[in-house]
Protein backbone atom coordinates (compact mmCIF):
# COMPACT_ATOMS: atom_id res chain seq x y z
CA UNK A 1 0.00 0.00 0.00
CA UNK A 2 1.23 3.43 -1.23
CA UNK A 3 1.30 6.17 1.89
CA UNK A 4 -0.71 8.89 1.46
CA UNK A 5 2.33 11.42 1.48
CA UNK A 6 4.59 9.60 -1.70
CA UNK A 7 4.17 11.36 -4.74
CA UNK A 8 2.49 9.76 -7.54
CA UNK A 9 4.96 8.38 -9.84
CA UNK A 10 2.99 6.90 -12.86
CA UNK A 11 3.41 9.93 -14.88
CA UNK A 12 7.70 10.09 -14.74
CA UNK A 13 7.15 5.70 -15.46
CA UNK A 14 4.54 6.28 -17.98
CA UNK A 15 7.27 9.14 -19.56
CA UNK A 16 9.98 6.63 -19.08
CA UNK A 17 8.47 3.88 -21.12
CA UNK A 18 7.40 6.05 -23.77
CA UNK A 19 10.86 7.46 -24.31
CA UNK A 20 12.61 4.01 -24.55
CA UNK A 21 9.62 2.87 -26.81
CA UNK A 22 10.50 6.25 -29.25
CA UNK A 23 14.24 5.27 -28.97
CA UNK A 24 13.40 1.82 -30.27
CA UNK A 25 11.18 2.61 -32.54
CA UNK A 26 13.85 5.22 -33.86
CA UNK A 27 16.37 2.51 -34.25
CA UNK A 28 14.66 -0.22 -35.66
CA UNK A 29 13.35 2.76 -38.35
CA UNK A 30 17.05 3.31 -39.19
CA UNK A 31 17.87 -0.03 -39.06
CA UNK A 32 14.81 -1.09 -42.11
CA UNK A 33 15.03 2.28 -43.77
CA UNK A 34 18.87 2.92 -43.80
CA UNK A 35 21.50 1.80 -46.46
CA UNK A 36 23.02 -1.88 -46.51
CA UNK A 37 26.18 -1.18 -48.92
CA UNK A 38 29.32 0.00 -47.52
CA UNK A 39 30.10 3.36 -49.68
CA UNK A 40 33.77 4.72 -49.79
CA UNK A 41 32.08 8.04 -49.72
CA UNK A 42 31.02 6.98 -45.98
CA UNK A 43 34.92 6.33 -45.02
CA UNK A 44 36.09 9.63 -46.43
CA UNK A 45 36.26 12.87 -43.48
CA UNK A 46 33.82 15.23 -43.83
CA UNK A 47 33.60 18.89 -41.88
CA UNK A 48 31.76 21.83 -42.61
CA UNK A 49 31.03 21.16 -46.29
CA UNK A 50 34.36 20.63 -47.18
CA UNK A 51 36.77 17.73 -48.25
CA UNK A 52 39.97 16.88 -46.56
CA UNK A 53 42.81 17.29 -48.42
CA UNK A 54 46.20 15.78 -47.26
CA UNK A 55 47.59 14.91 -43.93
CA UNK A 56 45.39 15.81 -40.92
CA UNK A 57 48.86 15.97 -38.19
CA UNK A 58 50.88 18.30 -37.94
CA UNK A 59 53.55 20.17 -35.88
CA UNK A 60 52.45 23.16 -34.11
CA UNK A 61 54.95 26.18 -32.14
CA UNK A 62 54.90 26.02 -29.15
CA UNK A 63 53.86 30.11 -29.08
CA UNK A 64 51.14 28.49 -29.40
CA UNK A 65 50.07 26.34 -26.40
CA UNK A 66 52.01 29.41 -24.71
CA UNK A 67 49.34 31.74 -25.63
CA UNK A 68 46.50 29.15 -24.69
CA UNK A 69 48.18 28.79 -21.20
CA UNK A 70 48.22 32.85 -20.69
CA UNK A 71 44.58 32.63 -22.32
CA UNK A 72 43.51 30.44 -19.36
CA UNK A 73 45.27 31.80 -16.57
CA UNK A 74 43.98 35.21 -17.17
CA UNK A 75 40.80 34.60 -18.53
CA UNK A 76 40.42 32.61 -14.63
CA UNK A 77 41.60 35.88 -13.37
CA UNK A 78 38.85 38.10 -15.02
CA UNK A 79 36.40 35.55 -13.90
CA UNK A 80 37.82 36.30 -9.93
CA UNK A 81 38.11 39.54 -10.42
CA UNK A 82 34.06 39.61 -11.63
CA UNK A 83 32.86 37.51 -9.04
CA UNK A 84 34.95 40.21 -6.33
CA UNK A 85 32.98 43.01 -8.19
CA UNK A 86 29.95 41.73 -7.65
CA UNK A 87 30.29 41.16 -3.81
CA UNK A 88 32.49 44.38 -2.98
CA UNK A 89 30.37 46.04 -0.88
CA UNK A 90 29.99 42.30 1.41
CA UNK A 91 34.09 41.99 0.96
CA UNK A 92 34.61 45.60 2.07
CA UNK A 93 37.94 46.88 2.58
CA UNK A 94 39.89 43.66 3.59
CA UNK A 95 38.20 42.35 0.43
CA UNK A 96 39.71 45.28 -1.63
CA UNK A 97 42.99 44.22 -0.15
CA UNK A 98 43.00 40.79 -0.95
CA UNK A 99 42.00 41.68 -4.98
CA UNK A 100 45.00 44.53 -4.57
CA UNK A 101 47.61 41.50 -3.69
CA UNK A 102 46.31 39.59 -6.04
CA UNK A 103 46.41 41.46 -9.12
CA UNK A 104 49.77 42.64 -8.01
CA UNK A 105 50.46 38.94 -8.07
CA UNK A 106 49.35 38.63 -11.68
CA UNK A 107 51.42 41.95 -12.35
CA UNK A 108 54.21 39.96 -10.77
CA UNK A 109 54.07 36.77 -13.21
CA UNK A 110 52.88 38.84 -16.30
CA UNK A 111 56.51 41.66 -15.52
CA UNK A 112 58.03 37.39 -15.35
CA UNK A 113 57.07 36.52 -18.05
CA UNK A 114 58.16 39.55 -20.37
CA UNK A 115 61.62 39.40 -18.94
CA UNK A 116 61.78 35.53 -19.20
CA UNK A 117 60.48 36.44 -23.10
CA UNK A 118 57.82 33.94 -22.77
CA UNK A 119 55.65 36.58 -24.98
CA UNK A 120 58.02 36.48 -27.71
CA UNK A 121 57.26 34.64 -30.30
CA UNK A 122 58.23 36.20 -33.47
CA UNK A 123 61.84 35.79 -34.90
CA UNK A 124 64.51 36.33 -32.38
CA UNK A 125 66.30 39.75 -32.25
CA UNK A 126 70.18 40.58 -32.57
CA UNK A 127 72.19 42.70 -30.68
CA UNK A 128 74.31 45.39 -32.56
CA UNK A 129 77.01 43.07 -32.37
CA UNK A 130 75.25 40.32 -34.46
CA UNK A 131 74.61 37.70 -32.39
CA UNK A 132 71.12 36.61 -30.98
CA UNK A 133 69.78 37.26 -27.24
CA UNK A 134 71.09 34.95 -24.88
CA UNK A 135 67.63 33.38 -22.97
């Protein structure tokens, strides 16, 4: 016997057997309706409309997983930085603080990282003597 107080739950089985009954019926559709005959067209990569041509791998700089990195760790910064804006007047002062030590952090590792020349990835410069910058 069912207690008075448990929801009735015929309506989420009801909606449960009638979505495995539309899957099934979906798949056997596809299976009767669908093609039988392997076509090389079917092998072949297709994306946005167009046709691969050549060799899908290839070598990429490593400027660029470098920029992806800085893309991440800043872009998490913004998102901090937002969700301090929106609760400044709860954080108050010692919340104004904490943001002001860490963006100087960020300055810190950004100033780092322009020494270091992690943001440079174009050709490397020479000296007036000729020879490259020693990193």
């Amino acid at each position: 016997m069912v207690p008075p107080s448990a929801p009735a739950l015929w309506p989420l089985g009801i909606y449960f057997l009638l979505v495995l009954l539309l899957v099934a019926g979906l798949m056997l559709a596809s299976h009767f309706l669908g093609d039988r005959r392997p076509a090389r067209r079917l092998e072949e990569p297709f994306e946005s409309g167009v046709v691969g041509l050549g060799f899908g791998h290839f070598r990429v700089s490593i400027g660029f997983y470098l920029v992806a990195m800085f893309f991440v760790i800043f872009d998490l910064e913004a998102v901090f930085l937002f969700a301090w804006a929106i609760a400044l007047r709860e954080a108050g002062w010692q919340g104004f603080a904490e943001a002001l030590v860490f963006i100087a952090i960020l300055a810190a590792v950004l100033i780092y990282l322009w020494r270091d020349g992690g943001l440079d990835w174009g050709p490397t410069r020479r000296k007036r003597g000729g020879a490259p910058d020693a990193l």
